[in-house]
C-alpha atoms as a PDB file:
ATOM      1  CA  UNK A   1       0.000   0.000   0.000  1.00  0.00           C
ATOM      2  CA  UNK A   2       1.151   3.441  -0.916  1.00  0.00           C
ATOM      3  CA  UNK A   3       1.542   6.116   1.430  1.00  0.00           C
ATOM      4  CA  UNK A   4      -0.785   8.828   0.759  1.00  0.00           C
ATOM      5  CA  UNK A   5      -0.626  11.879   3.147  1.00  0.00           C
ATOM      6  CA  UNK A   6      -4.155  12.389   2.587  1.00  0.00           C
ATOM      7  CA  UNK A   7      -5.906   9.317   3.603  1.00  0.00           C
ATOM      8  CA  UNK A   8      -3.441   7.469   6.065  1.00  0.00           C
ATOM      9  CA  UNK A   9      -4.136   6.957   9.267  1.00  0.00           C
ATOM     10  CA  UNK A  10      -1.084   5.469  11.329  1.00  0.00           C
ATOM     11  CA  UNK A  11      -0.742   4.112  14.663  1.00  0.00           C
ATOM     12  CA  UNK A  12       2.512   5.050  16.063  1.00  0.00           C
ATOM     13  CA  UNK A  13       2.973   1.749  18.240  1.00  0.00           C
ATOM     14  CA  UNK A  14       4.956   3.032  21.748  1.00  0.00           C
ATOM     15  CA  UNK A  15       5.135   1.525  25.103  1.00  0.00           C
ATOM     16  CA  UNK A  16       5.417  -2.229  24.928  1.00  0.00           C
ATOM     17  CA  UNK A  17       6.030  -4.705  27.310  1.00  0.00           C
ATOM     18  CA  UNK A  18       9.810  -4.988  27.188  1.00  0.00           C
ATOM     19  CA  UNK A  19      11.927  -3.745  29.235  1.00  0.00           C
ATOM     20  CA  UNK A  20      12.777  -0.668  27.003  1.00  0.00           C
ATOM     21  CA  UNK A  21       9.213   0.296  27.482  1.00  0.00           C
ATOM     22  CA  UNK A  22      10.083   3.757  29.519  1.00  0.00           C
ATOM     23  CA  UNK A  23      12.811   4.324  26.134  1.00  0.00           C
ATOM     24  CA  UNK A  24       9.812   3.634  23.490  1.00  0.00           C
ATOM     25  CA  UNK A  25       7.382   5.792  25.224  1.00  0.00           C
ATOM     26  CA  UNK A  26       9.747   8.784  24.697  1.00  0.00           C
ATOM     27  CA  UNK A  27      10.098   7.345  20.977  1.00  0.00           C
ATOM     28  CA  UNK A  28       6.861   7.650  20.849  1.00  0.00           C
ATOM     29  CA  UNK A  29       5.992  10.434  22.350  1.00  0.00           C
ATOM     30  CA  UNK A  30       8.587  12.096  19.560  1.00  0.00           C
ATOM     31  CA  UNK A  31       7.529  10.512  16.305  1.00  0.00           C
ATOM     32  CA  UNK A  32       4.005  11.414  17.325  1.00  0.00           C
ATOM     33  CA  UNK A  33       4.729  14.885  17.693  1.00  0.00           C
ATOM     34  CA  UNK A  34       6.527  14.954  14.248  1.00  0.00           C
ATOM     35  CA  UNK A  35       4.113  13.325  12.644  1.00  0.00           C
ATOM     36  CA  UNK A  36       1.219  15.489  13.562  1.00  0.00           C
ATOM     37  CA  UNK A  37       3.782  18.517  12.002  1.00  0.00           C
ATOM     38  CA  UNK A  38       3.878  17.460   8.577  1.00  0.00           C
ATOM     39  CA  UNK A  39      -0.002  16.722   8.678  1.00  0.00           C
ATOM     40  CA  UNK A  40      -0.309  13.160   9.355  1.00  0.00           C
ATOM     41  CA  UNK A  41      -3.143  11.784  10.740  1.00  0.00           C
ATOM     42  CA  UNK A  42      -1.184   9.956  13.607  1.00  0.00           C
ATOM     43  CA  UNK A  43      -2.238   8.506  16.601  1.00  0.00           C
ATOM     44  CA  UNK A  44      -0.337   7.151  19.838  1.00  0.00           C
ATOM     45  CA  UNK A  45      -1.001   3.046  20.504  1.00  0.00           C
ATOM     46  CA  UNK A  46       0.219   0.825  23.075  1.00  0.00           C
ATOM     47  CA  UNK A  47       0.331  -3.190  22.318  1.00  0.00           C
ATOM     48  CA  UNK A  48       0.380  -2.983  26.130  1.00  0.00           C
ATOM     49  CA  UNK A  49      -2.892  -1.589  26.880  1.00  0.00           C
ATOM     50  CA  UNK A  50      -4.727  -2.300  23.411  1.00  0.00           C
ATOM     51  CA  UNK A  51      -5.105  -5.657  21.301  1.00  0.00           C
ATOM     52  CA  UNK A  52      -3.623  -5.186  18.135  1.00  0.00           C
ATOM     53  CA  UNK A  53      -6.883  -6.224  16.706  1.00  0.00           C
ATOM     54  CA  UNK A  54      -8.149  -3.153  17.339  1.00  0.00           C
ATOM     55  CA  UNK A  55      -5.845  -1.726  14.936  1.00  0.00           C
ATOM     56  CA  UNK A  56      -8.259  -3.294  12.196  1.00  0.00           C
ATOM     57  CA  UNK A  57     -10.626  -2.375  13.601  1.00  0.00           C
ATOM     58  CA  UNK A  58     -10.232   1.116  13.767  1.00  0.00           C
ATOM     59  CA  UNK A  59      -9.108   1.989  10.313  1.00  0.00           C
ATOM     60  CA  UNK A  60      -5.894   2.050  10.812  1.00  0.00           C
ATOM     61  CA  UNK A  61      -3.619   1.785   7.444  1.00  0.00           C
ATOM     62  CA  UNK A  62       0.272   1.996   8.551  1.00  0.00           C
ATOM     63  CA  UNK A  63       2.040   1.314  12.028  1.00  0.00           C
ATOM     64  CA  UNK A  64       5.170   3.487  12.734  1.00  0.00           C
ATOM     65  CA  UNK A  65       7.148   0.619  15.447  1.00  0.00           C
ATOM     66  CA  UNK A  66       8.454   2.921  17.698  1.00  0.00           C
ATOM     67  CA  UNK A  67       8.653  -0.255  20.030  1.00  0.00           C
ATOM     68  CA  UNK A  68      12.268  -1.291  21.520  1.00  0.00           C
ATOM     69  CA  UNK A  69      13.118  -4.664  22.373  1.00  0.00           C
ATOM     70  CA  UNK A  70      11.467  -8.004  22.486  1.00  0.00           C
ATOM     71  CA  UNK A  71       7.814  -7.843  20.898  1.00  0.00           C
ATOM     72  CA  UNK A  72       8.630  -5.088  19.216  1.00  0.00           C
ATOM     73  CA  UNK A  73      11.604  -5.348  17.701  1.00  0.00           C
ATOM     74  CA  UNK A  74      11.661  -9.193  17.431  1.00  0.00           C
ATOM     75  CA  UNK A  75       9.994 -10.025  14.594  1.00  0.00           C
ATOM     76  CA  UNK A  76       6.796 -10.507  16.938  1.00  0.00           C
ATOM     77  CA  UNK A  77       4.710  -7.333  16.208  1.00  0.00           C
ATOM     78  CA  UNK A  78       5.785  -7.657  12.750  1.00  0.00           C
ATOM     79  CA  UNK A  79       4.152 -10.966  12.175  1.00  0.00           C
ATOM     80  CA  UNK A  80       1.016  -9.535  13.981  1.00  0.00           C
ATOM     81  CA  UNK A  81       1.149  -6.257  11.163  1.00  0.00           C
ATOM     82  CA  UNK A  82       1.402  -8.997   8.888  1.00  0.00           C
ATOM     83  CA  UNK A  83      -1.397 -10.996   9.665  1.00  0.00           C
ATOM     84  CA  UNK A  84      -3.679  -7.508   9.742  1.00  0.00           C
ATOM     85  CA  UNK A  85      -2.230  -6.665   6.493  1.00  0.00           C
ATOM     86  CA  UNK A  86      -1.258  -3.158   7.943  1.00  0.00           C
ATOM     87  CA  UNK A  87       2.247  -1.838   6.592  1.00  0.00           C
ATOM     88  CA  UNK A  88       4.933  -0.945   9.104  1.00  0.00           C
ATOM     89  CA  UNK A  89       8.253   0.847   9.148  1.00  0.00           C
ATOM     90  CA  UNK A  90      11.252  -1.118   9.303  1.00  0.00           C
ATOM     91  CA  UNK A  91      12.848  -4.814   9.140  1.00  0.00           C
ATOM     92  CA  UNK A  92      10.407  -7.456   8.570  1.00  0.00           C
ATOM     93  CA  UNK A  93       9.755 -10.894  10.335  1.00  0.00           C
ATOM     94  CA  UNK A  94      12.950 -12.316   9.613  1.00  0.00           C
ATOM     95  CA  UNK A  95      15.453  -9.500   9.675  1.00  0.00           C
ATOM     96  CA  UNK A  96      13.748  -8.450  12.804  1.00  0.00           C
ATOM     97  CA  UNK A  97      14.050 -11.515  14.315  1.00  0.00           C
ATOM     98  CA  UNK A  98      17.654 -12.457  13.523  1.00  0.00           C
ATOM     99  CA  UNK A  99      18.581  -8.291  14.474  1.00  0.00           C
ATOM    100  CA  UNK A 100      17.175  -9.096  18.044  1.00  0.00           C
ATOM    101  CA  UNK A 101      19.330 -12.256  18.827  1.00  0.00           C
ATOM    102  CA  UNK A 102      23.285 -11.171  18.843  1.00  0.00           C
ATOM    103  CA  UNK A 103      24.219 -14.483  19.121  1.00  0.00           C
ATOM    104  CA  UNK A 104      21.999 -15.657  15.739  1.00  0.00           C
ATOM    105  CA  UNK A 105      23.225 -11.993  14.095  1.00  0.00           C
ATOM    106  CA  UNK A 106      27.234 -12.726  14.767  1.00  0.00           C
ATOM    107  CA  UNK A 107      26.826 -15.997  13.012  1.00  0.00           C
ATOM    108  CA  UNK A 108      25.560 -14.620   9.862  1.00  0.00           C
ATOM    109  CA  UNK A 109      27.973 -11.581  10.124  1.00  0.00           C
ATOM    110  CA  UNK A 110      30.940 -14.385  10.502  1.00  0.00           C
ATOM    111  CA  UNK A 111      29.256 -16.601   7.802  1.00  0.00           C
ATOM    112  CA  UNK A 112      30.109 -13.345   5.206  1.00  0.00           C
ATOM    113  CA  UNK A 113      33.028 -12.458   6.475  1.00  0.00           C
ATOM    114  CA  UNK A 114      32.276  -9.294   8.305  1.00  0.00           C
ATOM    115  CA  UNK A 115      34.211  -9.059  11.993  1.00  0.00           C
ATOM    116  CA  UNK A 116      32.825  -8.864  14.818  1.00  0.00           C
ATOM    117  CA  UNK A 117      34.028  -9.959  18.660  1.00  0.00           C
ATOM    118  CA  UNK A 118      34.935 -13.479  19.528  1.00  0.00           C
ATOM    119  CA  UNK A 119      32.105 -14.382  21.930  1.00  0.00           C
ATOM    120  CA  UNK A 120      30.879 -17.555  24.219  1.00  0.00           C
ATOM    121  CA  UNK A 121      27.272 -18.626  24.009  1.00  0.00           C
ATOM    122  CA  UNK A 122      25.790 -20.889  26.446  1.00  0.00           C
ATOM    123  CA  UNK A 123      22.285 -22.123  26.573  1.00  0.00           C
ATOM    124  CA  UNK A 124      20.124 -22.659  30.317  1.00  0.00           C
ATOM    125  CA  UNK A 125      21.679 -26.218  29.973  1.00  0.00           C
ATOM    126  CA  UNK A 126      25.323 -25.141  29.429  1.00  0.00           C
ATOM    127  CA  UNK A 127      25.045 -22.428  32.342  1.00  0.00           C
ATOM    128  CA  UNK A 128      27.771 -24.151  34.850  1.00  0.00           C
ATOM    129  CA  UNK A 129      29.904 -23.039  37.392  1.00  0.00           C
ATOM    130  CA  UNK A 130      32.529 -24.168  35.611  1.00  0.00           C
ATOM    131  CA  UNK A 131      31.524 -23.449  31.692  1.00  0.00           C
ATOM    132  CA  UNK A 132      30.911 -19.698  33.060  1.00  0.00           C
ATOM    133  CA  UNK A 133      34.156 -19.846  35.138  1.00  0.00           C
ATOM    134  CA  UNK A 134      36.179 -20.600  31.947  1.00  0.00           C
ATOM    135  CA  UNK A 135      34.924 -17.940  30.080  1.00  0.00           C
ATOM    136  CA  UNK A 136      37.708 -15.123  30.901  1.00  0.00           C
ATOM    137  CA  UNK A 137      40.191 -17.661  30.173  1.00  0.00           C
ATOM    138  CA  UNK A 138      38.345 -18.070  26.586  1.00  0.00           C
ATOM    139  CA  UNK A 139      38.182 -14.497  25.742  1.00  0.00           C
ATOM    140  CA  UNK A 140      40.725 -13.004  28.061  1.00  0.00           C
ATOM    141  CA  UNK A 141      39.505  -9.852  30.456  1.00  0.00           C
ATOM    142  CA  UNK A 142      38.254  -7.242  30.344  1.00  0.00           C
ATOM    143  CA  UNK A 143      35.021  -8.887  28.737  1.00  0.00           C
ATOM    144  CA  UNK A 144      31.225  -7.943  28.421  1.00  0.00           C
ATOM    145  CA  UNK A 145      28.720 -10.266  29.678  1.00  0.00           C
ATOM    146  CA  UNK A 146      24.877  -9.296  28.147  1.00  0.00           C
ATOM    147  CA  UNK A 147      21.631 -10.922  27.817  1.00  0.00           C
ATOM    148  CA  UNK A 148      21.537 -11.809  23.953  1.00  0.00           C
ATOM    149  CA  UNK A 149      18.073 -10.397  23.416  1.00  0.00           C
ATOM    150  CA  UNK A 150      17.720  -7.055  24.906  1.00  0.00           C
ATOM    151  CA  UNK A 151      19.034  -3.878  23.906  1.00  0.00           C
ATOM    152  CA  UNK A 152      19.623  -0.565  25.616  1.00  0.00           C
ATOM    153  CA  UNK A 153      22.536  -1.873  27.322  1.00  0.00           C
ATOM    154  CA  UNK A 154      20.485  -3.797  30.101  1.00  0.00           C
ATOM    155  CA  UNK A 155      21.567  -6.160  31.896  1.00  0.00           C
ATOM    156  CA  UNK A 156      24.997  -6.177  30.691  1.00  0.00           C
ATOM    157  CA  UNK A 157      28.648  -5.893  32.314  1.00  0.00           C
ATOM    158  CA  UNK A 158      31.957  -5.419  32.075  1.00  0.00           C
ATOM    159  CA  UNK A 159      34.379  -7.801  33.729  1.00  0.00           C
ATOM    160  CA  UNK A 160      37.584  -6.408  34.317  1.00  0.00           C
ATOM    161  CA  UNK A 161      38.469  -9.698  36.984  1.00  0.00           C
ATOM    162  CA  UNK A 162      37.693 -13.325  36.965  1.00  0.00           C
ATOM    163  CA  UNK A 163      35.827 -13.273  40.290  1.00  0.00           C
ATOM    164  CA  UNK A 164      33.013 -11.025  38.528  1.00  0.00           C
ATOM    165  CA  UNK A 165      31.956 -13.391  36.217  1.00  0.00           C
ATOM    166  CA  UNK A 166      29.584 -15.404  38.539  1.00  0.00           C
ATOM    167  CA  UNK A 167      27.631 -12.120  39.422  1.00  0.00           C
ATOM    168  CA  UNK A 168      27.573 -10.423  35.743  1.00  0.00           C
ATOM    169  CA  UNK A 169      26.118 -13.888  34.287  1.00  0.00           C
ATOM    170  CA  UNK A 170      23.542 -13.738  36.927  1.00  0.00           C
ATOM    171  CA  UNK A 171      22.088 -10.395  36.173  1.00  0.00           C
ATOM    172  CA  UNK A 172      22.173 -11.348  32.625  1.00  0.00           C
ATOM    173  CA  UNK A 173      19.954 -14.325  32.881  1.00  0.00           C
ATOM    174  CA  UNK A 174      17.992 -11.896  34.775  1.00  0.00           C
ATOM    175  CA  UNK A 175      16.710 -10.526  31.494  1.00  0.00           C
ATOM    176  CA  UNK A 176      17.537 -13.740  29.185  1.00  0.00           C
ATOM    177  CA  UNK A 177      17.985 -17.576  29.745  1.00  0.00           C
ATOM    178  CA  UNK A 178      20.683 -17.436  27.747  1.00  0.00           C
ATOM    179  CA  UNK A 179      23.890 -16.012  28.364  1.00  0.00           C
ATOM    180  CA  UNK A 180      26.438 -13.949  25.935  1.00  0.00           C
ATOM    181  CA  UNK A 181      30.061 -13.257  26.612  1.00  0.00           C
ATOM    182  CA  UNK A 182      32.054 -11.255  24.130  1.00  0.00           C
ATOM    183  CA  UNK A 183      35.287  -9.992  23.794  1.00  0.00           C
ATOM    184  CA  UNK A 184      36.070  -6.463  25.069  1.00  0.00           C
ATOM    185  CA  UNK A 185      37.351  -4.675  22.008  1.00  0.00           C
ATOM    186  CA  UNK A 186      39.490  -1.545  23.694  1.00  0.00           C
ATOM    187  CA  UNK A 187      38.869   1.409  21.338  1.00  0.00           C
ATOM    188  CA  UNK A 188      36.744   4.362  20.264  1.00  0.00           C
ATOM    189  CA  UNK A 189      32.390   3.273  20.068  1.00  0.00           C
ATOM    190  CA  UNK A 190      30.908   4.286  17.186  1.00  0.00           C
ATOM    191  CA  UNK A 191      27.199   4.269  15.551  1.00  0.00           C
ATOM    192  CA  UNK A 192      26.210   4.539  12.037  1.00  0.00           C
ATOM    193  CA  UNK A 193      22.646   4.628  10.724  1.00  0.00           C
ATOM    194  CA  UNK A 194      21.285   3.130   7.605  1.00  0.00           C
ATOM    195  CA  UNK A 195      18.267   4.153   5.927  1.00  0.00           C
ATOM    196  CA  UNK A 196      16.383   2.270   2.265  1.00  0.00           C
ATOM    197  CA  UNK A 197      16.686  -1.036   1.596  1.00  0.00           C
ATOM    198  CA  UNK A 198      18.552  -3.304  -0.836  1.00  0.00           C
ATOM    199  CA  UNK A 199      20.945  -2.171  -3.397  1.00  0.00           C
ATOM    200  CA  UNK A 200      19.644   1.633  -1.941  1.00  0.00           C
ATOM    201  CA  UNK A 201      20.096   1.393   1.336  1.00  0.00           C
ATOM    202  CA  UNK A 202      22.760   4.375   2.263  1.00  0.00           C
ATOM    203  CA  UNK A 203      24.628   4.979   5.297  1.00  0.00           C
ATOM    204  CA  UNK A 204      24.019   7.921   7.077  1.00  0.00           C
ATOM    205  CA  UNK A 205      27.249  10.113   9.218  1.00  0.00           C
ATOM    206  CA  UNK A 206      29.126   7.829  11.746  1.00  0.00           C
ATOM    207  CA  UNK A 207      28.375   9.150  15.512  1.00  0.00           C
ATOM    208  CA  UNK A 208      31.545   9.031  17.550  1.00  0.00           C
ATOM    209  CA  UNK A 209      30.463   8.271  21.339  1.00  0.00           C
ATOM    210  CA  UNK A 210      32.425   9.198  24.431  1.00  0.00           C
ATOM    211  CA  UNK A 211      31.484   7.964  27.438  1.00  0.00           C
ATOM    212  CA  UNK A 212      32.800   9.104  30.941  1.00  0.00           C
ATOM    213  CA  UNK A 213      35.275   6.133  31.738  1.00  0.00           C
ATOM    214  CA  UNK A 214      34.182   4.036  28.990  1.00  0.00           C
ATOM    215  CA  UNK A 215      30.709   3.851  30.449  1.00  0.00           C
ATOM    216  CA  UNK A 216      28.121   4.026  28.142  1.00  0.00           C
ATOM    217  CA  UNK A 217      25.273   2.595  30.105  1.00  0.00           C
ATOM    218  CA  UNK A 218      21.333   2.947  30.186  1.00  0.00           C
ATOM    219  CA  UNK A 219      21.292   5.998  32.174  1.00  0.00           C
ATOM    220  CA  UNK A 220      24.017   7.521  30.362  1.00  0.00           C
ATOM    221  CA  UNK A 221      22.204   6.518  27.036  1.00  0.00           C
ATOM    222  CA  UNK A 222      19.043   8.356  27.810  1.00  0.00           C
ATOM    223  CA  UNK A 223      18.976  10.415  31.105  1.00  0.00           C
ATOM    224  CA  UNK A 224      22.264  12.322  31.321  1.00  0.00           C
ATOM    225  CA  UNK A 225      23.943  15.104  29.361  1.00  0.00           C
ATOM    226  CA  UNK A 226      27.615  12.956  30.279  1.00  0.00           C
ATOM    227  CA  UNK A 227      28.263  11.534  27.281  1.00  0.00           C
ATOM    228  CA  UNK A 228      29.656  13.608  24.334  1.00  0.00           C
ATOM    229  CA  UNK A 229      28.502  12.810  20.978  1.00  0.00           C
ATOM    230  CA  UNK A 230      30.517  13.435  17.949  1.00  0.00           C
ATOM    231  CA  UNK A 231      28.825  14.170  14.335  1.00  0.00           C
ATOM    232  CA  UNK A 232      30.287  14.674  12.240  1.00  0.00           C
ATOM    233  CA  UNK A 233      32.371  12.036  13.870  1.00  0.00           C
ATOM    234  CA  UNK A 234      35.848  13.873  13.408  1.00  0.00           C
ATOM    235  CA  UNK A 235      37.742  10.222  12.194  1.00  0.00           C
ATOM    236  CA  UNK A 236      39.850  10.310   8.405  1.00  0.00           C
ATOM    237  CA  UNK A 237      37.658  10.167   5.969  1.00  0.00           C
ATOM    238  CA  UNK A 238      38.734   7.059   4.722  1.00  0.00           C
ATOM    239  CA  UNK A 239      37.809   5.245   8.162  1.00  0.00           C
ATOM    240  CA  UNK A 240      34.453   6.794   7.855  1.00  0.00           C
ATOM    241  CA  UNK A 241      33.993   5.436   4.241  1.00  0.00           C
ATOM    242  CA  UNK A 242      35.234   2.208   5.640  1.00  0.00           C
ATOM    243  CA  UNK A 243      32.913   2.155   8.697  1.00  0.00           C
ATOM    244  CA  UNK A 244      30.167   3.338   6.147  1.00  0.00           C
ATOM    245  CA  UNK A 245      30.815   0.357   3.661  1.00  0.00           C
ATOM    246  CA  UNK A 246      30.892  -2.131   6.779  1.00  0.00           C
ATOM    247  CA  UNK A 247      27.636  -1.169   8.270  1.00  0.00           C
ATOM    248  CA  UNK A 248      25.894  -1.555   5.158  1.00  0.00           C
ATOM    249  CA  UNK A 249      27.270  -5.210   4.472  1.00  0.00           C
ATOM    250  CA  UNK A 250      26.406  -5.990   8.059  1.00  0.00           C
ATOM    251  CA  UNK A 251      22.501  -4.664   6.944  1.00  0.00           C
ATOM    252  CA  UNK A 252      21.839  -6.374   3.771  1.00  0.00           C
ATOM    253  CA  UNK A 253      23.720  -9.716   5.221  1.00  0.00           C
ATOM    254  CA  UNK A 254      20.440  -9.630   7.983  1.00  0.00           C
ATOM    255  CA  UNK A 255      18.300  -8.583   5.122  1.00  0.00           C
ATOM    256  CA  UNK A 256      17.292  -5.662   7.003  1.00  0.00           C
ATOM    257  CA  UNK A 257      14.848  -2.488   5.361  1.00  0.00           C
ATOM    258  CA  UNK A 258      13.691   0.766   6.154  1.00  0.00           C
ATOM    259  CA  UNK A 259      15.990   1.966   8.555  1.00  0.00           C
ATOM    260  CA  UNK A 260      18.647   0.691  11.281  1.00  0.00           C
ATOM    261  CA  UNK A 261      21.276   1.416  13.303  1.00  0.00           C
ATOM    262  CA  UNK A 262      24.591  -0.388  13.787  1.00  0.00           C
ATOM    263  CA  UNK A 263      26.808  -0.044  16.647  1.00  0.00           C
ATOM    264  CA  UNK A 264      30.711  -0.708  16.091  1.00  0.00           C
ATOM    265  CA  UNK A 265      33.887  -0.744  18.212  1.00  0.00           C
ATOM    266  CA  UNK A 266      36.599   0.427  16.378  1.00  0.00           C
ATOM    267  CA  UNK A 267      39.471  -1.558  17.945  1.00  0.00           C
ATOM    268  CA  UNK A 268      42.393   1.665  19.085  1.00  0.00           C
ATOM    269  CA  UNK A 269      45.547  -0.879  18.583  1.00  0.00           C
ATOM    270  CA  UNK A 270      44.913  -1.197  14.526  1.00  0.00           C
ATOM    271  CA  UNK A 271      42.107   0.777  13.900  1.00  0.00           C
ATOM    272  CA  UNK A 272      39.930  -2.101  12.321  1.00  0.00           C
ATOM    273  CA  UNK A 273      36.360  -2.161  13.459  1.00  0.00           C
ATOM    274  CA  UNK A 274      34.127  -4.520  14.647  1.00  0.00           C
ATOM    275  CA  UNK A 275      29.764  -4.662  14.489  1.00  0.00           C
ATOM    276  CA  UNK A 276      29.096  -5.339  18.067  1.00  0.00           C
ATOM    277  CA  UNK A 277      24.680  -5.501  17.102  1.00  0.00           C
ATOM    278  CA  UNK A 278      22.161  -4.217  14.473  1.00  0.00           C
ATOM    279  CA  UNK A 279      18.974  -2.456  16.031  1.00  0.00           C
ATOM    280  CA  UNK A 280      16.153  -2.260  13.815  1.00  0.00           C
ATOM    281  CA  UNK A 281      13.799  -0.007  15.899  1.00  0.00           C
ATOM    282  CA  UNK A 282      16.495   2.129  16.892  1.00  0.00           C
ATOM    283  CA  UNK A 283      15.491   5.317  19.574  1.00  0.00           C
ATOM    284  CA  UNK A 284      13.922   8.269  18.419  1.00  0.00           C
ATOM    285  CA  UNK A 285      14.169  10.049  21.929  1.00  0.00           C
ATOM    286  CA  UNK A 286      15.945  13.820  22.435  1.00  0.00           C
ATOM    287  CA  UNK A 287      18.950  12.024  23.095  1.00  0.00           C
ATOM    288  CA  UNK A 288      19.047   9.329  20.207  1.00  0.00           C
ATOM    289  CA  UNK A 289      21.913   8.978  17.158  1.00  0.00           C
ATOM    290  CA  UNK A 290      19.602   8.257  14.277  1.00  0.00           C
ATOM    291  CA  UNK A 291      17.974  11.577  14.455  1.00  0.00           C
ATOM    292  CA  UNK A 292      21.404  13.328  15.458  1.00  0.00           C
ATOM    293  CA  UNK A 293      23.343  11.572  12.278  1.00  0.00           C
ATOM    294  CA  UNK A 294      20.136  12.577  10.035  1.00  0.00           C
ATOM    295  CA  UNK A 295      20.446  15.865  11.218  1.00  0.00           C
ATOM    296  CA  UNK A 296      23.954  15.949  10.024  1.00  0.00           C
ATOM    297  CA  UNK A 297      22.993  14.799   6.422  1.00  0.00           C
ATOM    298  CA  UNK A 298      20.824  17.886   6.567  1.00  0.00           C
ATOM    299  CA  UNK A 299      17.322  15.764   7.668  1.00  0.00           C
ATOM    300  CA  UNK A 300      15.329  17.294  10.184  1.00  0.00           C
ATOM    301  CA  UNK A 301      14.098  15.286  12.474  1.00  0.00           C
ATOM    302  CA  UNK A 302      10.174  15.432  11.329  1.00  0.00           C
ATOM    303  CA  UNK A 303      11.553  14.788   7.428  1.00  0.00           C
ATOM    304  CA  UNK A 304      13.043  11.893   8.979  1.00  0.00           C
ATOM    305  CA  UNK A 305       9.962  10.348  10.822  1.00  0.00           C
ATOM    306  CA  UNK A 306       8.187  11.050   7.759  1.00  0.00           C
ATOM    307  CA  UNK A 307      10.996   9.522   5.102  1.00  0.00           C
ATOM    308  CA  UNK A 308      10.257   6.243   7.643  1.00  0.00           C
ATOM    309  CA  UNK A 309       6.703   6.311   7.547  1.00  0.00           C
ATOM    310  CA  UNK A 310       6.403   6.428   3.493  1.00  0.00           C
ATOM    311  CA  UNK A 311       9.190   3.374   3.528  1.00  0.00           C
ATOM    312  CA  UNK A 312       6.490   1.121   5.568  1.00  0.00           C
ATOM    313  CA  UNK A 313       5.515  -1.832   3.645  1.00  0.00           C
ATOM    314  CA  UNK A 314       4.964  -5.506   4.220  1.00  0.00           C
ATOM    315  CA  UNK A 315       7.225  -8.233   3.716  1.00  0.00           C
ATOM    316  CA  UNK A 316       4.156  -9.884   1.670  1.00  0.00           C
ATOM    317  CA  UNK A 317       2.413  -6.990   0.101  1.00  0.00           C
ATOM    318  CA  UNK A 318      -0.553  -8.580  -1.203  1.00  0.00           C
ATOM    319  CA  UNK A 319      -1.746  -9.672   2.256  1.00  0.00           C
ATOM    320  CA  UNK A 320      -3.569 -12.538   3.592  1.00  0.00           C
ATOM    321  CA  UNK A 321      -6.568 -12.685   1.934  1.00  0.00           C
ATOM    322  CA  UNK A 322      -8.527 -13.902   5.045  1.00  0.00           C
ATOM    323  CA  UNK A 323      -7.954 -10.827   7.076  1.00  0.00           C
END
């Protein structure tokens, strides 16, 4: 279905159930604003209070996912929009899917040949004292220790000795019964946003992110000014082409659309970098990259929540004919 200024009516999905909920409902609260700007006929919904049913019901004719993290992000509301036949900004059911799992996304990133950190995986099953004891020894220390399905930093940690390793795999099976270590990469972290799809898709300015002490943690991410961003990012141009041509590899390799965001370590002893994720539904809040790289390419922020919204589409555009 075509976007047509005139007749849409889009559900800006915010809120959620995940534990980014707090970080979507500022998303939200953003894109809905923007929206409304240009003229859109945009309203707030939240999959936590409201069966998507009623989306249907109501008339609704495109979903803008301002959702973060799992059922929203996951390939989960995706199917739903599917199903209802509704088109929706973003990665579809598969790219979303593989996206959310870092442990699924560094295997196709190593199938193609694209680095990333050496990492440990271990299932509920494989979650022993002494598998999780051996892990420094595997990847050496320091080493991060994060839930492979969440985002926004939670539930991660950074082990600088081998006696932390018992207490940073607990609080990530907190959040996930499964259990990712990954190799500390010591270097400068970096973002870079993607927006189309295919052969089109385009990388947008890198973000260079510094952190006080390294720390680049949920509250630093979206409720403190600490953090200085960088953008344009100030690194040769020739690592920012590089970074560029990496990101957008790392994208089409997931089959991703729409829009992303990847996050990259760029490793200070050789300069190589490394994709550390891929978020699909990446923040939209005062304090989010995509919008701050956009800005740099000369996209306001309401041109870009309105570029997103006329890229929503459907993985199967003809529909279910059911529905």
């Amino acid at each position: 279905m075509t976007f047509n200024i005139q007749t849409a009516k889009v559900a800006v999905l915010t809120g959620g159930l995940s534990a980014e909920r707090d970080v979507s409902i500022m998303s939200g609260s953003g894109v809905l604003k923007a929206l409304q700007s240009k003229g859109v006929n945009a309203m707030a919904f939240d999959p936590a209070e409201r069966s998507l049913d009623e989306l249907k019901r109501e008339g609704f004719t495109h979903a803008f996912i301002a959702l973060h993290g799992r059922y929203g992000e996951d390939g989960a509301v995706q199917g739903a929009l599917e199903l209802l036949g509704i088109p929706y900004t973003g990665s579809g059911v598969m790219a979303s899917a593989m996206a959310m799992d870092k442990v699924m996304t560094k295997r196709v990133w190593s199938a193609v040949g694209l680095s990333t950190p050496g990492y440990v995986w271990l299932s509920p099953e494989d979650q022993t004292k002494d598998n999780i004891n051996a892990i420094p020894a595997k990847l050496g220390l320091p080493l991060i220790v994060k839930p492979p399905r969440e985002g926004s930093s939670i539930g991660m940690s950074k082990v600088t000795q081998a006696g932390d390793i018992t207490a940073a795999a607990k609080l990530a099976t907190q959040y996930d019964p499964d259990l990712l270590a990954e190799e500390f990469i010591t270097g400068e972290e970096l973002t870079c946003p993607i927006l189309g799809n295919g052969p089109n898709a385009r990388a947008l300015p890198v973000v260079r992110i510094a952190a006080p002490d390294g720390a680049y943690d949920y509250n630093h991410k979206y409720f403190t000014d600490d953090v200085k961003y960088h953008c344009p990012s100030g690194l040769p141009e020739a690592e920012e082409q590089e970074i560029q041509r990496l990101v957008v590899a790392a994208y089409r390799a997931l089959g991703c659309r729409g829009w992303g965001r990847a996050d990259i370590m760029l490793r200070a002893s050789d300069r190589k970098p490394f994709l550390l994720e891929m978020n699909t539904s990446p923040g939209m809040t005062s304090h989010s990259l995509v919008p701050m790289s956009a800005r740099a390419a000369g996209i306001s922020y309401e041109d870009l929540c309105l570029i997103l919204l006329e890229s929503a589409t459907l993985d199967h555009p003809g529909g279910p004919k059911a529905v």
